[in-house]
Protein backbone atom coordinates (compact mmCIF):
# COMPACT_ATOMS: atom_id res chain seq x y z
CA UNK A 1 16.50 -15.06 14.51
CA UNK A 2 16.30 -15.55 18.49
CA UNK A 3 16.82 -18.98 19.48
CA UNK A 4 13.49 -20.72 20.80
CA UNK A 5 11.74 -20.16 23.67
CA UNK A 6 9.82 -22.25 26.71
CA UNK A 7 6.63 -22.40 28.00
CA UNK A 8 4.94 -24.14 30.59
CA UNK A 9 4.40 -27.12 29.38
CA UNK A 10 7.70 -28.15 28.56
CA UNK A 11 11.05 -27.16 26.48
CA UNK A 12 10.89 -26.34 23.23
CA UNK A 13 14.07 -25.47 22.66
CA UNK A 14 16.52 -25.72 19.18
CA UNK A 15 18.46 -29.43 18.89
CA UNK A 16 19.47 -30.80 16.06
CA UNK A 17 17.12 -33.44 15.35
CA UNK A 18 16.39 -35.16 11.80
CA UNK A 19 18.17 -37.74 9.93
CA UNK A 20 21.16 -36.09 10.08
CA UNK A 21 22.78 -32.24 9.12
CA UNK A 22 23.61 -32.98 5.87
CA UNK A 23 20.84 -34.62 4.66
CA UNK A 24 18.18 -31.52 5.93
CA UNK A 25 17.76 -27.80 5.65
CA UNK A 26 16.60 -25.52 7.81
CA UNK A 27 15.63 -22.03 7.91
CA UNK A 28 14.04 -19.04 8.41
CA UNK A 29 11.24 -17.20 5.73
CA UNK A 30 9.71 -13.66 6.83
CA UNK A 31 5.74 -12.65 5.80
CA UNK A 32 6.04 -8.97 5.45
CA UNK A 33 3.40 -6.88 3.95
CA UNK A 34 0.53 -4.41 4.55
CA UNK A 35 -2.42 -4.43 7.34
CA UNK A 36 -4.79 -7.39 6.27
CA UNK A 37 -2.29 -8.75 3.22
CA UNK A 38 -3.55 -12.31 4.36
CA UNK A 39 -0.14 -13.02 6.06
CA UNK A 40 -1.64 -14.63 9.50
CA UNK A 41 -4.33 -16.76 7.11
CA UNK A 42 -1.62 -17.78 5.06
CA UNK A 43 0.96 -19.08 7.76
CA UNK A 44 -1.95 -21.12 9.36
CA UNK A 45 -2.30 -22.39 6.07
CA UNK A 46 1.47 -22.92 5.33
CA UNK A 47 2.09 -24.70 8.64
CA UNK A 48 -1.31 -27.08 8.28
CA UNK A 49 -2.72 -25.89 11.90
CA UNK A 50 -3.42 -22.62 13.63
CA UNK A 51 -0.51 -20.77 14.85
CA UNK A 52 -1.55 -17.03 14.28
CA UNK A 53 -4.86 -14.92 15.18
CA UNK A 54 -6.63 -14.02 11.98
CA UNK A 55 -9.60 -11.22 11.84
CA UNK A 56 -11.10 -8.69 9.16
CA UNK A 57 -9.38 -5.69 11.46
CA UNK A 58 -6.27 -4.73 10.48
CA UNK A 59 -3.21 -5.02 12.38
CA UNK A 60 -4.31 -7.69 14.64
CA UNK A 61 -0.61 -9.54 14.70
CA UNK A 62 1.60 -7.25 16.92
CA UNK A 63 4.38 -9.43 18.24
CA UNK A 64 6.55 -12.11 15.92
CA UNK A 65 4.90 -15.54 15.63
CA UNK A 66 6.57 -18.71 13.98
CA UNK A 67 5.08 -21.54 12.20
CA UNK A 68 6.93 -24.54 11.89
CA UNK A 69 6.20 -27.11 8.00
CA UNK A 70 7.85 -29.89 7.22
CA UNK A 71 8.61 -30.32 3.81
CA UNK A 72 10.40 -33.16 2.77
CA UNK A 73 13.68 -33.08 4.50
CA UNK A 74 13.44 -29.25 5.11
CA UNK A 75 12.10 -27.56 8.11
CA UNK A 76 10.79 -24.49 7.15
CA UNK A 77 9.97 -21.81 9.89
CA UNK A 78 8.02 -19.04 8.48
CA UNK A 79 7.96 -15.68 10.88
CA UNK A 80 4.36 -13.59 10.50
CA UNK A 81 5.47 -10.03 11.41
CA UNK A 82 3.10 -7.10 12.16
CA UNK A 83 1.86 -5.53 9.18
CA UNK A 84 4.02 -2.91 7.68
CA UNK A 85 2.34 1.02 8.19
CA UNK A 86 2.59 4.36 8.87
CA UNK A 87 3.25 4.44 12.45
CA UNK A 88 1.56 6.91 14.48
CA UNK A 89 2.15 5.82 18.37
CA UNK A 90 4.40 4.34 20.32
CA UNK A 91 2.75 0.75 19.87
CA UNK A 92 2.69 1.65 16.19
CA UNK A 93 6.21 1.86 15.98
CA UNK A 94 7.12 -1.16 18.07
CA UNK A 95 5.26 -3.56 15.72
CA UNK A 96 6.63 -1.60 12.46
CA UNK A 97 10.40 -1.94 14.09
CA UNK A 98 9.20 -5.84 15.06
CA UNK A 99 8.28 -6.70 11.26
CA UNK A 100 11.35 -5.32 9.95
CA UNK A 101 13.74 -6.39 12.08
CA UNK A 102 11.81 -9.65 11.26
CA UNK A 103 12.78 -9.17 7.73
CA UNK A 104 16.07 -8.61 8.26
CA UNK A 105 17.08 -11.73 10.19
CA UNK A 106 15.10 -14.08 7.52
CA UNK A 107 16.51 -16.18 4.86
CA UNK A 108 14.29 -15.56 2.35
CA UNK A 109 11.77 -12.49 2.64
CA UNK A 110 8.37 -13.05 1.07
CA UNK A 111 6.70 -9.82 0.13
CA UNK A 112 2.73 -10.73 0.42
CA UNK A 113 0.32 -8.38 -1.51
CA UNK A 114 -3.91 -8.08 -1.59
CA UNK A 115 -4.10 -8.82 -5.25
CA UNK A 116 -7.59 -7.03 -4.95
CA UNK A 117 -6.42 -4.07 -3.53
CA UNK A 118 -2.42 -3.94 -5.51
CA UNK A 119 -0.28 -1.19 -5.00
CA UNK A 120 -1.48 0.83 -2.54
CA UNK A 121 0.81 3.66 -0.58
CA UNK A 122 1.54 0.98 2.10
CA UNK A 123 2.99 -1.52 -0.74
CA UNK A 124 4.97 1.31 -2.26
CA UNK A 125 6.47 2.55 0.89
CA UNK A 126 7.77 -1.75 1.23
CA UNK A 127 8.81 -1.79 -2.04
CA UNK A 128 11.42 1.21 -1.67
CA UNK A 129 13.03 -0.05 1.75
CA UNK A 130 12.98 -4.00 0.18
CA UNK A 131 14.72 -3.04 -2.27
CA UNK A 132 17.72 -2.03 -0.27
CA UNK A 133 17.71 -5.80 1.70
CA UNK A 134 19.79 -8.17 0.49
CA UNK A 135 18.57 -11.83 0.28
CA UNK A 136 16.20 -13.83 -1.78
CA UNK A 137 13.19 -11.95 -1.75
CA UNK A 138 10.19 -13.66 -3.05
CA UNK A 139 6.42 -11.99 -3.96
CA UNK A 140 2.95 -13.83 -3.22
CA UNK A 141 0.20 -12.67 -4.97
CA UNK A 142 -2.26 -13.31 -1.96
CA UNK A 143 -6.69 -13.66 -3.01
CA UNK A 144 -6.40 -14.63 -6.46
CA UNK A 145 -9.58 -16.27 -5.94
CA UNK A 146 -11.23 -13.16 -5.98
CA UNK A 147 -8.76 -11.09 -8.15
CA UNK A 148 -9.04 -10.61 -12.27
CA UNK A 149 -5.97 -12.31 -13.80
CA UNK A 150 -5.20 -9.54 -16.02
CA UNK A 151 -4.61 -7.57 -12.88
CA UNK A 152 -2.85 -10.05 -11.35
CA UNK A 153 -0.39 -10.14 -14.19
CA UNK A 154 -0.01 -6.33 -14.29
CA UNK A 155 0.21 -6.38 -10.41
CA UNK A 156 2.73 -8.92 -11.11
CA UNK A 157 4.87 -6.70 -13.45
CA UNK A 158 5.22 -3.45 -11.64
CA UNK A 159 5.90 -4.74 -8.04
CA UNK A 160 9.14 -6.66 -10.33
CA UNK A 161 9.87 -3.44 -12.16
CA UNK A 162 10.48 -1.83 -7.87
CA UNK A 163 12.69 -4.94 -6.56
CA UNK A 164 14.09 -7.46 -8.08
CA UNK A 165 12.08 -10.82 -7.02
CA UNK A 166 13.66 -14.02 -7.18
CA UNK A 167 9.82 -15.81 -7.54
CA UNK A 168 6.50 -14.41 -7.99
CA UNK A 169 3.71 -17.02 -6.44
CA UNK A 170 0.33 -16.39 -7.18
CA UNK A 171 -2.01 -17.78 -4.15
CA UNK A 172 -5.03 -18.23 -2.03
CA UNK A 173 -4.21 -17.88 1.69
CA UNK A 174 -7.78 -18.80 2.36
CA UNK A 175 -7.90 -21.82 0.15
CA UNK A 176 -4.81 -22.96 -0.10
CA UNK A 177 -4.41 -23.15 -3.92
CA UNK A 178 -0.70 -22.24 -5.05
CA UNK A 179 0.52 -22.93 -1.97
CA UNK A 180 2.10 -26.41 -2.42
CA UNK A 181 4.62 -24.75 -5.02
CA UNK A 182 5.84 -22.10 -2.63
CA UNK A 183 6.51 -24.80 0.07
CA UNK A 184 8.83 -26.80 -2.90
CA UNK A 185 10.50 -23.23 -3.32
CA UNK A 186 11.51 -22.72 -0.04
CA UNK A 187 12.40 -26.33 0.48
CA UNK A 188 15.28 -25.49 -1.98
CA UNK A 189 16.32 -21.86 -0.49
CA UNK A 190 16.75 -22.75 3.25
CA UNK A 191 20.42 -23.42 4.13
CA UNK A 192 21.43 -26.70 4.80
CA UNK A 193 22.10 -28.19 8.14
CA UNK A 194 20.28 -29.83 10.93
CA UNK A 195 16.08 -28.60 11.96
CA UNK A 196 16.14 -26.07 14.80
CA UNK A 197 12.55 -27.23 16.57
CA UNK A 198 11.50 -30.94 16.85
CA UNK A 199 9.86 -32.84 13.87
CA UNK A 200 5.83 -32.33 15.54
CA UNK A 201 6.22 -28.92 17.20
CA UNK A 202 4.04 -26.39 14.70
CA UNK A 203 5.22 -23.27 16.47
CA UNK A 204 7.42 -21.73 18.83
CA UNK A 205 5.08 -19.53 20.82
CA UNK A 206 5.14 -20.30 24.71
CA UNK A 207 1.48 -21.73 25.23
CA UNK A 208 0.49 -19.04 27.45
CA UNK A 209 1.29 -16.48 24.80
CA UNK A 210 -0.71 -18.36 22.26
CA UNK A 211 -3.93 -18.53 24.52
CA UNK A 212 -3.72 -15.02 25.40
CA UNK A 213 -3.65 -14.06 21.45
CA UNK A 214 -6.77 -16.46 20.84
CA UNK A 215 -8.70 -14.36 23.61
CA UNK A 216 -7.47 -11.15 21.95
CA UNK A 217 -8.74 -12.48 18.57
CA UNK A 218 -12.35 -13.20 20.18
CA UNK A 219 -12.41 -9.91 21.23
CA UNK A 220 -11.44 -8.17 18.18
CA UNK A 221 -14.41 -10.37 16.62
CA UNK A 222 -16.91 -9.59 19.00
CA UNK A 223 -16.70 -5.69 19.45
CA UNK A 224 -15.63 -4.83 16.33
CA UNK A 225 -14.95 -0.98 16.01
CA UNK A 226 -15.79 -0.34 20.01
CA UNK A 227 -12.59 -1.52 21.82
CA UNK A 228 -10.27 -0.93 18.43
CA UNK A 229 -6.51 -0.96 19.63
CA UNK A 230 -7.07 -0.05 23.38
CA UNK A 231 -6.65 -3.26 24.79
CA UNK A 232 -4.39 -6.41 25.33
CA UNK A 233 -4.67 -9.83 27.13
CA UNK A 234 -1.84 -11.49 29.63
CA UNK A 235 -2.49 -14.78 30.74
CA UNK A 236 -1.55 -14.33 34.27
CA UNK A 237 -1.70 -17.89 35.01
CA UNK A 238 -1.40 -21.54 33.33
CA UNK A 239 -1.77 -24.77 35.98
CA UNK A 240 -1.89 -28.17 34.73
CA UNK A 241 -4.76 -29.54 37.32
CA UNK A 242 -3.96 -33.25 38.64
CA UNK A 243 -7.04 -34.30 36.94
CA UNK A 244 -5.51 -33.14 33.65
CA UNK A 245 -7.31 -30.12 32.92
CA UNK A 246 -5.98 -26.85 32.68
CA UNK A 247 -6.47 -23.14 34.39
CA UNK A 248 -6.09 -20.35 32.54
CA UNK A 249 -6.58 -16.83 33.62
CA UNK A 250 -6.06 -14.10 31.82
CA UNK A 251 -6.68 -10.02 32.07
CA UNK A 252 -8.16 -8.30 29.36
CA UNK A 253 -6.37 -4.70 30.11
CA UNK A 254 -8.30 -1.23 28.82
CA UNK A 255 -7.60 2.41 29.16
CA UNK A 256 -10.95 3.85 30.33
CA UNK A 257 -13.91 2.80 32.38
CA UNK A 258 -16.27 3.19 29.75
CA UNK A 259 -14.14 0.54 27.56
CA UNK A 260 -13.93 -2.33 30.70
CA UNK A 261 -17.91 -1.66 30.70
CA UNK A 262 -17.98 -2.12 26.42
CA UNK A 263 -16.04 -5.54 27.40
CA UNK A 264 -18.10 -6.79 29.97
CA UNK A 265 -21.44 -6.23 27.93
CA UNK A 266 -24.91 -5.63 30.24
CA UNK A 267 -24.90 -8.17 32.88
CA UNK A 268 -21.52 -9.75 31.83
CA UNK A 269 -22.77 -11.26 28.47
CA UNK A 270 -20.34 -9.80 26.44
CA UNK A 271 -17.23 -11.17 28.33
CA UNK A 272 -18.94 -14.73 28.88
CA UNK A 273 -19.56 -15.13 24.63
CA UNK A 274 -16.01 -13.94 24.46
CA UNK A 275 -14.90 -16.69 27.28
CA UNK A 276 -16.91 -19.29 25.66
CA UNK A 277 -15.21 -18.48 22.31
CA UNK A 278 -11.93 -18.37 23.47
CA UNK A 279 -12.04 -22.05 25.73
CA UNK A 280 -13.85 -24.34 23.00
CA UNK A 281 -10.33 -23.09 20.43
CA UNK A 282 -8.00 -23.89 23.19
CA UNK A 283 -9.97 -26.93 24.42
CA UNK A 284 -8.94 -28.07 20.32
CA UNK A 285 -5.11 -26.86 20.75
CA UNK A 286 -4.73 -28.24 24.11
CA UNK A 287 -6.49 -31.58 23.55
CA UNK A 288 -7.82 -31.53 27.56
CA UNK A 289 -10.80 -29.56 29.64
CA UNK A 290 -9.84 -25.84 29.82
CA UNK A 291 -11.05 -23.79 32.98
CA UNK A 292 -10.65 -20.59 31.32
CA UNK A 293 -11.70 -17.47 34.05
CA UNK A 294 -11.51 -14.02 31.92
CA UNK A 295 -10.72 -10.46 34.33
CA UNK A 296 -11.26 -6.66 32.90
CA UNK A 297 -8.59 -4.45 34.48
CA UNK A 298 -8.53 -0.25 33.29
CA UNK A 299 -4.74 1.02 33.11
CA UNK A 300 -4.71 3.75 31.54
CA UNK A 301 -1.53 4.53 29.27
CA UNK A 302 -1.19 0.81 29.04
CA UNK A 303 0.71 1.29 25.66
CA UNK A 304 3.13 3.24 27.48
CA UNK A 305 4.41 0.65 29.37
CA UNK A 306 7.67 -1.32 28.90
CA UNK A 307 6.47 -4.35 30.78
CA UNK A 308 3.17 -4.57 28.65
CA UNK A 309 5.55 -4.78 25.35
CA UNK A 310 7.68 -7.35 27.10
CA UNK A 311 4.69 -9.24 27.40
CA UNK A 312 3.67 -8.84 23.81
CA UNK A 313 7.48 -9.81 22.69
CA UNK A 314 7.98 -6.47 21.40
CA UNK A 315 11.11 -4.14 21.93
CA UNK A 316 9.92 -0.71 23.85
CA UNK A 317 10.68 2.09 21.52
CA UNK A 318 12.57 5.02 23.04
C-alpha cells in the first residue's frame, strides 16, 4: 500500500512503534464489494470511530480511506475502496481502478456481500476477477439482521462454489454483531513485524480530506436525487486560530448553474442546514470550535479534470 500521509495538524507518518517487531503484526485488509454492500458502515464499525462517509446512495466512497483497530498485539488497517461497478465515465472508472488496485496491494481481501440482496450481476462480475487474485480472501455476509438464515446459508454456498474463501463471516455492519470474530481472524493473518501508524491514530486520511468528505456526505443526505454525482468538496483552507479554534473553508464544486442554485436552497437555507450539519460532526472529530464557511463554485466538466482527482486521491484515467 502507499506509505502514510500528512496533514495539517501534524505527521502521521509509518514508525515502528509497539512493544517490539516480533512480538506484533501488522497489515493491510481490503473491503471490496458492490455499491451500498455496507463496506463504509462496517469499517466505522471495525475501527470503533468514524473514519468513512456512510449514506443510502450508492457509491458515495470514491477515493481509498484507511481505518486503523487495534487488536491485541496486531494493528490491523482495513482499506474501504469504492464500490465495485460497471463503469460508465471517466470518474466511474477511476474509483473502479482505485478499489482494485486496493485489492491487489492488501493482505487479506474481504469480499463484503448485501445478504438481502445476494448475488446480483455486480457480485458475479467480483467473483470472476477474485478468483484470479492470489491471497487470503475472506467473505462477510454483511445485514444478517435483516436477512433469512436459510438464505444466508445458500448465499453462503454458491459465492464458495465461485472462489475459494479462506473464511466466511456472517455480520451486521450496522450493529456490530459478528464482528468481534473477524477482528480475531485477521489478528492471526496480518504478517508479523512492527505497526505502521501510532497506537491512537484511527485513520490515515489528512484532516482536511476527512472534513471535506463529511461535507460531501451532508450533501448527499440533504438533496438526495437532485445534485446525484455532479459535485465534489475541497477544503481550500485549514488554520488552527490562536484561540484554538479552527477555519475551515471549503468549495462545494457543480457543473451547471441550475445545480449551485439546488445547493444553495431559496435564500441560502439549503447550504446553511448543510453547514450546520457538517460543523457540529467535525466540532466531535476535532474536539475544538469549528468556523466552518461553505462556497458554491460551477465548473463545468469538473470530472474531467486531473487536478480534481488528485484532490480526491484518485489516479486520472487516460
Amino acid at each position: 500500500m502507499s506509505s502514510p500521509q500528512q496533514d495539517d495538524a501534524g505527521a502521521t507518518g509509518p514508525g515502528a512503534t509497539g512493544p517490539g517487531a516480533g512480538a506484533t503484526r501488522a497489515g493491510f485488509i481490503a473491503l471490496i464489494g458492490a455499491p451500498n454492500a455496507g463496506k463504509s458502515t462496517l469499517l466505522n464499525q471495525l475501527v470503533g470511530t468514524k473514519v468513512s462517509i456512510v449514506t443510502h446512495k450508492v457509491q458515495t466512497t470514491r477515493a481509498i480511506v484507511r481505518g486503523i483497530a487495534m487488536h491485541g498485539s496486531a494493528q490491523l488497517v482495513f482499506v474501504d475502496t469504492p464500490g465495485i461497478f460497471q463503469p460508465k465515465r471517466r470518474l466511474d472508472r477511476a474509483m473502479v481502478d482505485t478499489a482494485w488496485g486496493g485489492a491487489r496491494d492488501a493482505d487479506v481481501i474481504a469480499l463484503l456481500i448485501d445478504a438481502r440482496k445476494g448475488l446480483s450481476e455486480e457480485v458475479e462480475t467480483i467473483l470472476d476477477r477474485l478468483a484470479d487474485l492470489r491471497g487470503p480472501r475472506v467473505l462477510i455476509l454483511n445485514k444478517i439482521d435483516v436477512a433469512r438464515r436459510e438464505k444466508l446459508l445458500t448465499l453462503a454456498q454458491a459465492a464458495n462454489e465461485r472462489v475459494a474463501f479462506e473464511r466466511t463471516f456472517m455480520v451486521s455492519a450496522l450493529t456490530g454483531d459478528g464482528v468481534a470474530d473477524m477482528l480475531d481472524y485477521f489478528a492471526t493473518k496480518v504478517p508479523a513485524g512492527p505497526w505502521l501508524y501510532p497506537e491512537d491514530e484511527a485513520s490515515d486520511l489528512p484532516l482536511r480530506l476527512l472534513a471535506a468528505e463529511i461535507t460531501r456526505e451532508k450533501l448527499f443526505e440533504r438533496l438526495h436525487e437532485e445534485i446525484p454525482y455532479v459535485s465534489t468538496v475541497e477544503t481550500e483552507l485549514w488554520e488552527e486560530r490562536k484561540d484554538g479554534s479552527v477555519r475551515i473553508e471549503q468549495t462545494i464544486y457543480v457543473e451547471r448553474d441550475s445545480q449551485k442554485a439546488i445547493v444553495l436552497g431559496k435564500r441560502g437555507a439549503t447550504i446553511k442546514a448543510i453547514s450546520q450539519a457538517a460543523r457540529a460532526e467535525l466540532l466531535e472529530i476535532v474536539e475544538r470550535p469549528v468556523h466552518l464557511f461553505l462556497f458554491v463554485k460551477v465548473r463545468e466538466n469538473w470530472a474531467d479534470d486531473p487536478e480534481r482527482y488528485r484532490e480526491m486521491g484518485l489516479e486520472f484515467p487516460g
